[in-house]
C-alpha atoms as a PDB file:
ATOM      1  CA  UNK A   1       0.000   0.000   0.000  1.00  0.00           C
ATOM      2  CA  UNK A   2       1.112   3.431  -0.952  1.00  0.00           C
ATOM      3  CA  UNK A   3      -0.377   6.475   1.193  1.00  0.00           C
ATOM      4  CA  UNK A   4      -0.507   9.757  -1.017  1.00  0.00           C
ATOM      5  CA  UNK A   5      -0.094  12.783   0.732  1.00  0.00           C
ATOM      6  CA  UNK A   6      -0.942  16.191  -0.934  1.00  0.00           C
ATOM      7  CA  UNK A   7       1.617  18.919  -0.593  1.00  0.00           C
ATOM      8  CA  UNK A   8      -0.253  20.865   2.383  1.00  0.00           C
ATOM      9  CA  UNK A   9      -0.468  17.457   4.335  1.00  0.00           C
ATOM     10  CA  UNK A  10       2.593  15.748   3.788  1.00  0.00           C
ATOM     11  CA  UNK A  11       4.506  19.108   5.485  1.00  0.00           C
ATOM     12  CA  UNK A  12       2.014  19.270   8.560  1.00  0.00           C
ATOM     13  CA  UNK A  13       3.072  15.751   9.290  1.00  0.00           C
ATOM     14  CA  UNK A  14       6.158  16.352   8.322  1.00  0.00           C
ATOM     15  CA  UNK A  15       6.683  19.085  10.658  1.00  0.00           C
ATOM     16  CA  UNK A  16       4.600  17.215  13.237  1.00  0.00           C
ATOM     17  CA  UNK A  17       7.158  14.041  13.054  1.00  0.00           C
ATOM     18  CA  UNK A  18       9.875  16.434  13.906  1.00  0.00           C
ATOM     19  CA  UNK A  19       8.365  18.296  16.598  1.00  0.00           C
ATOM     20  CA  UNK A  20       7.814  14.792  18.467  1.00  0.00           C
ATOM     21  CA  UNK A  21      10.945  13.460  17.405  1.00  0.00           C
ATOM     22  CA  UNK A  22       8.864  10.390  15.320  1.00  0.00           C
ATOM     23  CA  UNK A  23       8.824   9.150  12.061  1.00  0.00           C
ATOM     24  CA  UNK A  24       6.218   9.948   9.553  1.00  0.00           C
ATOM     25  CA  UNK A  25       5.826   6.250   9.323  1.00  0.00           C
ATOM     26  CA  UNK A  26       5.037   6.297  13.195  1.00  0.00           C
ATOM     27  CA  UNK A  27       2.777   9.055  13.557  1.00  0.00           C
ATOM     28  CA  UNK A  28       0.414   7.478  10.434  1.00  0.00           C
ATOM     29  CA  UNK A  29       0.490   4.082  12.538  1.00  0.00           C
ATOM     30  CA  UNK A  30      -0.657   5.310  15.837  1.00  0.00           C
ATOM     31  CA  UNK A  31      -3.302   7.446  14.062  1.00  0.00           C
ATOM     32  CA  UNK A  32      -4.417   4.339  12.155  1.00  0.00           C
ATOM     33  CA  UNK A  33      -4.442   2.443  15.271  1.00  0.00           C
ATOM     34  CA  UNK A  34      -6.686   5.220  17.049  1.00  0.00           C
ATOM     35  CA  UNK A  35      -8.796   5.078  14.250  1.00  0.00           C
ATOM     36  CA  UNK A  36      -9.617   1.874  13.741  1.00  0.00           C
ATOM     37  CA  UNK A  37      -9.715   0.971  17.791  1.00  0.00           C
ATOM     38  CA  UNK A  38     -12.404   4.021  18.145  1.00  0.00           C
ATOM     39  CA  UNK A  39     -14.589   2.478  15.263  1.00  0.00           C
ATOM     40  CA  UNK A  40     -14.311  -1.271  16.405  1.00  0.00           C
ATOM     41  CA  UNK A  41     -15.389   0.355  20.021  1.00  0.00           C
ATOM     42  CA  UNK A  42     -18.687   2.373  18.477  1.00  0.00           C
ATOM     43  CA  UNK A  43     -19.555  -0.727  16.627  1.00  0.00           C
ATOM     44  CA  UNK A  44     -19.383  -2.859  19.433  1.00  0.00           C
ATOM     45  CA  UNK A  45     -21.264  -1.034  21.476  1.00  0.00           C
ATOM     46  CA  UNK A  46     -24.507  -0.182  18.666  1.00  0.00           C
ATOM     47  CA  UNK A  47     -24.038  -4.418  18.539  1.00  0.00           C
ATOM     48  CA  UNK A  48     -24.611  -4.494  22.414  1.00  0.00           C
ATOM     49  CA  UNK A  49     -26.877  -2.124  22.369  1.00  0.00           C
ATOM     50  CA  UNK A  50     -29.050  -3.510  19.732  1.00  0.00           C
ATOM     51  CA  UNK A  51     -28.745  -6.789  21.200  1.00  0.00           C
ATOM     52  CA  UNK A  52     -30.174  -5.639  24.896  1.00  0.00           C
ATOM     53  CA  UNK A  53     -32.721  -3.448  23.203  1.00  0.00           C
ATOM     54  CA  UNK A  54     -34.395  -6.869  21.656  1.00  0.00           C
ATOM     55  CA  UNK A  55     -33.484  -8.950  24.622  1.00  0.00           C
ATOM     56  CA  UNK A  56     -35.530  -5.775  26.877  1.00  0.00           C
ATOM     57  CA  UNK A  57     -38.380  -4.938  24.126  1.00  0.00           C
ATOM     58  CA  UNK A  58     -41.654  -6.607  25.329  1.00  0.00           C
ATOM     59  CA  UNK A  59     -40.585  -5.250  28.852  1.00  0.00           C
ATOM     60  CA  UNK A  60     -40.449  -1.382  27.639  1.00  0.00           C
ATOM     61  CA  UNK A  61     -43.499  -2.250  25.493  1.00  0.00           C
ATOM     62  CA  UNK A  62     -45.262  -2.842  28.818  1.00  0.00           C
ATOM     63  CA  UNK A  63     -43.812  -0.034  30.763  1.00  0.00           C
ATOM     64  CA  UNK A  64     -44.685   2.663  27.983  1.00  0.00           C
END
């Protein structure tokens, strides 16, 4: 995989990797990482949620 950076992007990071003393490489990792780790997260919890909200529906039904 190649990762295309326009001009105005590939000097923010750029400057960003120095000012942390990282790698480009590094900083595009961890922000990957975050990325995917916050989405996994969301979708677990709309899968619990959707689970419970079945598991709890006649309940609420009755309570409404």
């Amino acid at each position: 995989m190649n990762l295309r950076l326009d001009d105005d992007r590939a000097e923010l990071l750029k400057r960003q990797a120095e000012r942390e003393g990282r790698s480009m490489h590094a900083i595009v990792l961890r922000a990957l990482d975050d990325y995917l780790a916050q989405h996994a997260h969301e979708a677990m919890v709309r899968d619990t949620a959707a689970k419970e909200a079945t598991k709890w529906r006649e309940l609420m039904d009755r309570l409404k």
